[in-house]
Every structure is written in C-alpha cells, then in structure tokens.
C-alpha atoms as a PDB file:
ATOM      1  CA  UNK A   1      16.119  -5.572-237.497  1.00  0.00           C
ATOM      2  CA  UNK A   2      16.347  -7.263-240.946  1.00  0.00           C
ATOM      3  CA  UNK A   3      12.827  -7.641-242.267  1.00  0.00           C
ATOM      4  CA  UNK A   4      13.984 -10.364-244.727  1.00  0.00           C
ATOM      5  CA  UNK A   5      15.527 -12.314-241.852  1.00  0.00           C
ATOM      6  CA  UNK A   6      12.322 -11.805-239.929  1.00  0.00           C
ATOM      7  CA  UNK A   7      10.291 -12.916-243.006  1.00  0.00           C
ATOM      8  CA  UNK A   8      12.962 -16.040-243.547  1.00  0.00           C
ATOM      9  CA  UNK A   9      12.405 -16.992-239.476  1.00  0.00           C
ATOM     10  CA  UNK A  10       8.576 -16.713-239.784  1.00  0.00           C
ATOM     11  CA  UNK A  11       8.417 -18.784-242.889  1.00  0.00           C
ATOM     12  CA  UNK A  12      11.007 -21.640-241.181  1.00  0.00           C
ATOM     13  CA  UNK A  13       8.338 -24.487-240.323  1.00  0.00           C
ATOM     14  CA  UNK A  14       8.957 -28.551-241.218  1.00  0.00           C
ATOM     15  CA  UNK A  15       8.653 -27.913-245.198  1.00  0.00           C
ATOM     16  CA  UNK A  16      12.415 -28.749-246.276  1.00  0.00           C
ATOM     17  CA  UNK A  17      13.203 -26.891-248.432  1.00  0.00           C
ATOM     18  CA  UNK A  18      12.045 -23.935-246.729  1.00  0.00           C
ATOM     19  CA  UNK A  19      14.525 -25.192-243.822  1.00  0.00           C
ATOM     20  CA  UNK A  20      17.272 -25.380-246.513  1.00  0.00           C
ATOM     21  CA  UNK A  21      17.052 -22.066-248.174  1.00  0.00           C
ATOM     22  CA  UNK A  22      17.078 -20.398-244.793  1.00  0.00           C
ATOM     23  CA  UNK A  23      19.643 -22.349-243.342  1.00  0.00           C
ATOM     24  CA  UNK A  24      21.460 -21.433-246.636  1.00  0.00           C
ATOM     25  CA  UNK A  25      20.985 -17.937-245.706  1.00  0.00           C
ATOM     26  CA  UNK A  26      22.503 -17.934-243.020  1.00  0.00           C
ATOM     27  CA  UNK A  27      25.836 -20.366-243.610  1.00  0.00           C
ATOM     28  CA  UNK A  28      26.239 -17.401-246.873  1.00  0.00           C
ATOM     29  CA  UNK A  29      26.010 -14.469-244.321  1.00  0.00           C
ATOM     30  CA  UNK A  30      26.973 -15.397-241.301  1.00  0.00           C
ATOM     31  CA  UNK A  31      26.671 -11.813-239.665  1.00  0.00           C
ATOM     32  CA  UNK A  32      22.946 -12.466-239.431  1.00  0.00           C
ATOM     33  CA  UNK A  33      23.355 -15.187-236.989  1.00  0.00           C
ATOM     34  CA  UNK A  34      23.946 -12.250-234.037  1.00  0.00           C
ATOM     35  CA  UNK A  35      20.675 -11.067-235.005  1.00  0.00           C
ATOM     36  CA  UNK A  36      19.175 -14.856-235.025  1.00  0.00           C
ATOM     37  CA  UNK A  37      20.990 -14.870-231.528  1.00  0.00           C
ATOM     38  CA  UNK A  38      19.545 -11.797-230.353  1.00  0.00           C
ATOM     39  CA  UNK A  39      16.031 -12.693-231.510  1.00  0.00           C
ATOM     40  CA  UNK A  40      16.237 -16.327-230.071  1.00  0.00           C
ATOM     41  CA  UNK A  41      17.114 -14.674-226.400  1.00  0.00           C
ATOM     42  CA  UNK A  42      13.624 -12.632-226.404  1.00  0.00           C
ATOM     43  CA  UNK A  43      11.283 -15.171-225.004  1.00  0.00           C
ATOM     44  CA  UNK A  44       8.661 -13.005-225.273  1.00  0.00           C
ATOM     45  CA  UNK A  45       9.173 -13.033-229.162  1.00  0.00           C
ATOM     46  CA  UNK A  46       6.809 -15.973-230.713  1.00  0.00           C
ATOM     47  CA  UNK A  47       9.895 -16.383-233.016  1.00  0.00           C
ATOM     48  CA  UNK A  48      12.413 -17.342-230.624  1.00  0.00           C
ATOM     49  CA  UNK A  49      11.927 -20.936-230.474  1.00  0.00           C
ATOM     50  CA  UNK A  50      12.292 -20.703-235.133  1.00  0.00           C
ATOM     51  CA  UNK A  51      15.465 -18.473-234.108  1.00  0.00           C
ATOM     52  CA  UNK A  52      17.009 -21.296-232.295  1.00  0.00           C
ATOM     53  CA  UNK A  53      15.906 -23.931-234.244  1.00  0.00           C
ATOM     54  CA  UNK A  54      17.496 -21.780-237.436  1.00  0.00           C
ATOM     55  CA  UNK A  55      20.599 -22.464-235.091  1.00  0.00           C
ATOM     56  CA  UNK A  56      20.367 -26.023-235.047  1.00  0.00           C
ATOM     57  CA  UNK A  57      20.123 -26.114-238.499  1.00  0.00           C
ATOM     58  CA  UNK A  58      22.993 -24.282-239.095  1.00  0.00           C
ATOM     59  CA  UNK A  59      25.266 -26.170-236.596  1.00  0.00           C
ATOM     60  CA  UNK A  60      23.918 -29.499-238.543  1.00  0.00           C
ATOM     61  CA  UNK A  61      25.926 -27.660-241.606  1.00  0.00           C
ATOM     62  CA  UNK A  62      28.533 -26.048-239.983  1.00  0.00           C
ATOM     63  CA  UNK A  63      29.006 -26.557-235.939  1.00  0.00           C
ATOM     64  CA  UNK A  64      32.033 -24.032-235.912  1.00  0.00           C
ATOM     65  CA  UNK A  65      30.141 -21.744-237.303  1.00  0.00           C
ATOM     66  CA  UNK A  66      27.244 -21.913-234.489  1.00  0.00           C
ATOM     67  CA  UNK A  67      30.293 -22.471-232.056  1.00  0.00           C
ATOM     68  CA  UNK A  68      31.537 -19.078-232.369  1.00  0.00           C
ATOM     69  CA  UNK A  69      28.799 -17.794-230.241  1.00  0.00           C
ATOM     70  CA  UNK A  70      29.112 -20.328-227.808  1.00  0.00           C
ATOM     71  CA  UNK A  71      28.947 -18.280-224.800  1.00  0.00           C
ATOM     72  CA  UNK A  72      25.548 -16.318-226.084  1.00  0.00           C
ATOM     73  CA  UNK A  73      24.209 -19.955-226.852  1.00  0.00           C
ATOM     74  CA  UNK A  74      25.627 -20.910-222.899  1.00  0.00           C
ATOM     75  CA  UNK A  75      23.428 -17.911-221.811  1.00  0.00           C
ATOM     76  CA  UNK A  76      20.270 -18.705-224.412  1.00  0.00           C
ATOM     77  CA  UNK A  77      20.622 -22.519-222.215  1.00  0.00           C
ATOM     78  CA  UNK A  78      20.974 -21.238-218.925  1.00  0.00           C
ATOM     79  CA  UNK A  79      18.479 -18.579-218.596  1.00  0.00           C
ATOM     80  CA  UNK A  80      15.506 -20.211-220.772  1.00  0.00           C
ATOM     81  CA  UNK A  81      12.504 -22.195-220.089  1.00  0.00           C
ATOM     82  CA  UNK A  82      11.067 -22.464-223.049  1.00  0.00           C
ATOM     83  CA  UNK A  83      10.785 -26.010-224.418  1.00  0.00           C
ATOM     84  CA  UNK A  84      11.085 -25.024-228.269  1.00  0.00           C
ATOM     85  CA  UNK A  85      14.429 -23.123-227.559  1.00  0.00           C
ATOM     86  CA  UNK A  86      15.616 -25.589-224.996  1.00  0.00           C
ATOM     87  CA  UNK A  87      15.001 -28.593-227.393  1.00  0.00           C
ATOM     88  CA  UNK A  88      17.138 -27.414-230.070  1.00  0.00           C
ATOM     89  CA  UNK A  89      20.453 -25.960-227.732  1.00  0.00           C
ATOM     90  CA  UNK A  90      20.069 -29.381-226.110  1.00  0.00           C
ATOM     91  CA  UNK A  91      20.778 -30.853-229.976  1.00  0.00           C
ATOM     92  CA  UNK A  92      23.287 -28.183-230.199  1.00  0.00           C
ATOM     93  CA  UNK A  93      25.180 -29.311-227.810  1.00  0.00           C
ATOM     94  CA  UNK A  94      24.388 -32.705-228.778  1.00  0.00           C
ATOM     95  CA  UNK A  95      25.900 -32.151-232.037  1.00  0.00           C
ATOM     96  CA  UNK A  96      28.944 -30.214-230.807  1.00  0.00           C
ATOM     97  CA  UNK A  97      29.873 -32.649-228.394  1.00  0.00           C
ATOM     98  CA  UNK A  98      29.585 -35.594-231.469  1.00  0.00           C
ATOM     99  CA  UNK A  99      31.959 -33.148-233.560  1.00  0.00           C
ATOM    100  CA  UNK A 100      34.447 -32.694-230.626  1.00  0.00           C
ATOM    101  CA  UNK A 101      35.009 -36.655-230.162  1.00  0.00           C
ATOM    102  CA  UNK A 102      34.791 -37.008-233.853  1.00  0.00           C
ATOM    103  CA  UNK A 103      38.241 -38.123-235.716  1.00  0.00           C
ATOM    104  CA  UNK A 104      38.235 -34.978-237.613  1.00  0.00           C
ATOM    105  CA  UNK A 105      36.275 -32.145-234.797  1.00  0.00           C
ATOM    106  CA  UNK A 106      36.014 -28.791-236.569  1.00  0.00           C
ATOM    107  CA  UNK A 107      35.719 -27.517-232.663  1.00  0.00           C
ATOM    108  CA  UNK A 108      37.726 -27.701-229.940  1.00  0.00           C
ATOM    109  CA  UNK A 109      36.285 -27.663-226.325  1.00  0.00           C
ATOM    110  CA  UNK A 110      38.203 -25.688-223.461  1.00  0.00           C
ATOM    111  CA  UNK A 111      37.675 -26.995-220.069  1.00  0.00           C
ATOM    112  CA  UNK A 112      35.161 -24.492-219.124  1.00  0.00           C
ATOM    113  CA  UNK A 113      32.827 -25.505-222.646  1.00  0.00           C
ATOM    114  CA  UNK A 114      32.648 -29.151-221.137  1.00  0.00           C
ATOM    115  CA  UNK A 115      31.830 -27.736-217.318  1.00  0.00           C
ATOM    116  CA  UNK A 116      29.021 -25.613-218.850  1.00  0.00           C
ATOM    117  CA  UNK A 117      27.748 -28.171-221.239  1.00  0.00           C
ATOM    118  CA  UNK A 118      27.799 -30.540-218.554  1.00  0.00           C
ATOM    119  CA  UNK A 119      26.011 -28.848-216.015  1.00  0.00           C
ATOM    120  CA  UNK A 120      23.504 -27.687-218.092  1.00  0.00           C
ATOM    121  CA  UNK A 121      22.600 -31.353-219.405  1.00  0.00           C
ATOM    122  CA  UNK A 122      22.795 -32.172-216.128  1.00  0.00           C
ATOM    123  CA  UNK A 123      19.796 -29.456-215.242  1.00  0.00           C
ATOM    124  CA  UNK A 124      17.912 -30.694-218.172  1.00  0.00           C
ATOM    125  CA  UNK A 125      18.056 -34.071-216.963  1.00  0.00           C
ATOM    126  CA  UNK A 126      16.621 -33.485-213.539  1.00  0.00           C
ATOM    127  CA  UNK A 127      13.947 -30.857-214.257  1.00  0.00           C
ATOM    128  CA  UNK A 128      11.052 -31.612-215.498  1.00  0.00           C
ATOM    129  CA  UNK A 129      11.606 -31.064-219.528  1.00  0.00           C
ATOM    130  CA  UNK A 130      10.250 -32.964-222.903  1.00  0.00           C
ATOM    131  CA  UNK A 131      11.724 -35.941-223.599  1.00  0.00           C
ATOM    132  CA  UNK A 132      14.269 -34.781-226.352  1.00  0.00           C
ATOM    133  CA  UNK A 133      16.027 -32.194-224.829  1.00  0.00           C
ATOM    134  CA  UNK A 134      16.471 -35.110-222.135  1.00  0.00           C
ATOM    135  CA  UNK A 135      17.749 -37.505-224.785  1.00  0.00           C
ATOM    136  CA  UNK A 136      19.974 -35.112-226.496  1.00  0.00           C
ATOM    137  CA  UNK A 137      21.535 -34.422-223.001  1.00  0.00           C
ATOM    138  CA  UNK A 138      21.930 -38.176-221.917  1.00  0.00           C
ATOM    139  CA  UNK A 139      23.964 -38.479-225.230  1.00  0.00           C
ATOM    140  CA  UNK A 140      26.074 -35.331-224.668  1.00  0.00           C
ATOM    141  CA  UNK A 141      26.705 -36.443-221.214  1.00  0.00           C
ATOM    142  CA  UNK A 142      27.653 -39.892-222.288  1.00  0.00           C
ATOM    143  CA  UNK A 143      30.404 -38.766-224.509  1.00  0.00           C
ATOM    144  CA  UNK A 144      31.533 -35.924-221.872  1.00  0.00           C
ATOM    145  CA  UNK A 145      31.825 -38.766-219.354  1.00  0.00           C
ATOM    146  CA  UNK A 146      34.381 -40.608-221.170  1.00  0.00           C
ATOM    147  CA  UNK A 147      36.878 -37.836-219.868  1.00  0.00           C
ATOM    148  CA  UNK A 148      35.165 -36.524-216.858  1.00  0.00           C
ATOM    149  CA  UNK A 149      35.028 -39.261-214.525  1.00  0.00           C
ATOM    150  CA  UNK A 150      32.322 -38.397-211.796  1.00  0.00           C
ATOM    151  CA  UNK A 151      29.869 -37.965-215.133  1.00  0.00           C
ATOM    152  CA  UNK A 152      29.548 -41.179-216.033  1.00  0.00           C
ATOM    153  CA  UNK A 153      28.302 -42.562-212.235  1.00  0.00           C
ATOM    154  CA  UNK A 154      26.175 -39.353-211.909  1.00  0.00           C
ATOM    155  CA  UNK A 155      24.645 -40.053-214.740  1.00  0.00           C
ATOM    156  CA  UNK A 156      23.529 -43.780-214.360  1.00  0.00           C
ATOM    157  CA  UNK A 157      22.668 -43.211-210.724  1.00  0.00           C
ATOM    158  CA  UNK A 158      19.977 -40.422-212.187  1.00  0.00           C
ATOM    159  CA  UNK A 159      18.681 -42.259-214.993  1.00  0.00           C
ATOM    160  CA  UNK A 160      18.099 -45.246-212.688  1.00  0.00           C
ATOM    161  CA  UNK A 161      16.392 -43.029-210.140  1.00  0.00           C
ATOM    162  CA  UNK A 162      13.972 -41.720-212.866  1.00  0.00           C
ATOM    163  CA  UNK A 163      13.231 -44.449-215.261  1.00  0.00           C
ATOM    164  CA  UNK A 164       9.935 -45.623-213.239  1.00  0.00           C
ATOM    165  CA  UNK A 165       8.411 -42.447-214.190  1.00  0.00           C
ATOM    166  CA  UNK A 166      10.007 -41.847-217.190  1.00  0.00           C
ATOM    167  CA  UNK A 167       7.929 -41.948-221.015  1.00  0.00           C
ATOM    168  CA  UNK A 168       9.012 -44.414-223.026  1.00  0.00           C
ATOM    169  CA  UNK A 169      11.278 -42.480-225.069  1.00  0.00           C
ATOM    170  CA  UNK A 170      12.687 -41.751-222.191  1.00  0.00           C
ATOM    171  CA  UNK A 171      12.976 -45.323-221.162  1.00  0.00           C
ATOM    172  CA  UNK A 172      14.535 -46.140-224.523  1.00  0.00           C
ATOM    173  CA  UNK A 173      17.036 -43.675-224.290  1.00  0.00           C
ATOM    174  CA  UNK A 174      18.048 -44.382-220.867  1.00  0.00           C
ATOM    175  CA  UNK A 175      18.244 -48.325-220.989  1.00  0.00           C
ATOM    176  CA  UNK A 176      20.387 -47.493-224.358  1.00  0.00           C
ATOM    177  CA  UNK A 177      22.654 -44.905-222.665  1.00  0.00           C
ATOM    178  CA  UNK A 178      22.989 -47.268-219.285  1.00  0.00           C
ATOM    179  CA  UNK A 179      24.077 -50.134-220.904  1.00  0.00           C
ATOM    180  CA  UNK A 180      27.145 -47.970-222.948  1.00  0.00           C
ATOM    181  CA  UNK A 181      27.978 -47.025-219.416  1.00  0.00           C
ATOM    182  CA  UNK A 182      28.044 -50.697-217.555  1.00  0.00           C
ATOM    183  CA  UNK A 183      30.040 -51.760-221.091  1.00  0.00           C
ATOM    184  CA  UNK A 184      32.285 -49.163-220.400  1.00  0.00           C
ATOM    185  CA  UNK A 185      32.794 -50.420-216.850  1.00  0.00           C
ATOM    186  CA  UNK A 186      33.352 -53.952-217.696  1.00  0.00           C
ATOM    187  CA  UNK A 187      35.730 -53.274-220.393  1.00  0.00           C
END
C-alpha cells in the first residue's frame, strides 16, 4: 500500500486546502484511485469512509474520472452500511446523474448504470439512513425519473408515505422534490 496515500487519506478532514491538495493528488495520478477504491471497500478500515469521501471529491473535479470504476463504486453502494461511505456514493451518484442530464455530460449512462443507480437510491430511501444520503438519492431519482416512467410515481408515493416521520431536512427535501414531480404532471 502507498504510505503517502495512506498519510494523504488520514490527513483528509474539513480543512480545504487539505481537501484540495489531496484531491489534486489524485486527479494528477489517477492509478491511485484503485487503491482509494480498494481501501474504501474495507469497512473494517477507520479510513474507508476518508477513502470515499476522497472519491467524491474527485468526481466534484472530474466525474469521468470517478466513473471509470463505476461498477467497484456499484459494489462499494450495494454491499455497505456504513453511513460515512454511503453518504458520499449517494453524492456520487448525485453528481453523475447531474453530469449525465447536463447539456455537455462528460458520462454517458448505459441502461444497466440507471437500473443500478436507481435501485440503490431506491434502498437508501426506504432504509433507515441519515438524511443526506436520502436527499442526494431523492435528487438522483428525480432526474432518473424523467426517462424511467414508473420512478417518478414510486417515488412520490414513498416520500408521501414517510414525510410524517421524516427530520426536517428530510421534509424540505421531499416537499421540494414532490412538487418538481406534480409540476411535471401538470405540464
């Protein structure tokens, strides 16, 4: 393992330009984001969740560049439980999903991308998770629903079914993200 990378992951915390050097880093050589990968998938590592945030960072830069590993990130989603790696794939996705419907995407998503992405969201949504990676999702899902046509109803119908209990982030998010839908609708 790469003890500067290790030392770079350990130092990552909220000062910015710590997060900028790093991220830096890593957009220069992007070989090292396979070991950032592999580090982020040990959840028994206390550096996993910095690993994935690292990610996020980088995909804020560069989302192709984070996209190239989308089916390790897929697996990162799918088989964690660990809110500070969840939060940050669920902004990953977030992010990729905001590039794809840009008017200049740098990615492209196959079929299969917006199945996983969608069903995953769709697990974050109704398991009990932190408010972001909820958020993040309700936005991804949003955007995947203008093409997928079930997403959109599924969607509503869950946020309506869980606002009562919901935070008020939560609450915010949703009543935001339900009224894009009933515009939709009406328009």
């Amino acid at each position: 393992m790469n003890k500067k990378l290790l030392e770079g992951l350990i130092d990552l915390n909220t000062i910015p330009e710590n997060r900028k050097v790093f991220t830096q880093q890593l957009i220069n050589q992007p070989q090292l984001i396979k070991e950032v990968i592999q580090i982020a998938g040990d959840e028994k590592n206390e550096i996993a969740g910095k690993a994935v945030r690292a990610l996020e960072l980088v995909c804020k830069k560069s989302n192709a560049l984070i996209f190239q590993h989308k089916t390790e990130i897929y697996k990162l989603a799918k088989n964690s439980n660990r809110d500070d790696i969840i939060r940050p794939i669920a902004k990953i996705f977030e992010l990729w999903t905001l590039n794809f419907y840009s008017k200049k995407p740098s990615i492209l998503f196959q079929p299969n991308d917006k199945e996983k992405i969608t069903a995953i969201c769709f697990d974050w949504i109704i398991t009990p998770q932190k408010v972001a990676p909820q958020a993040y999702s309700m936005q991804t899902l949003f955007l995947l629903g203008k093409e997928i046509d079930w997403v959109h109803q599924e969607l509503k119908l869950i946020l309506e079914q869980n606002y009562a209990t919901g935070t008020s982030g939560y609450k915010a998010r949703a009543r935001k993200i339900i009224g894009k839908i009933e515009k939709q609708i009406t328009s």
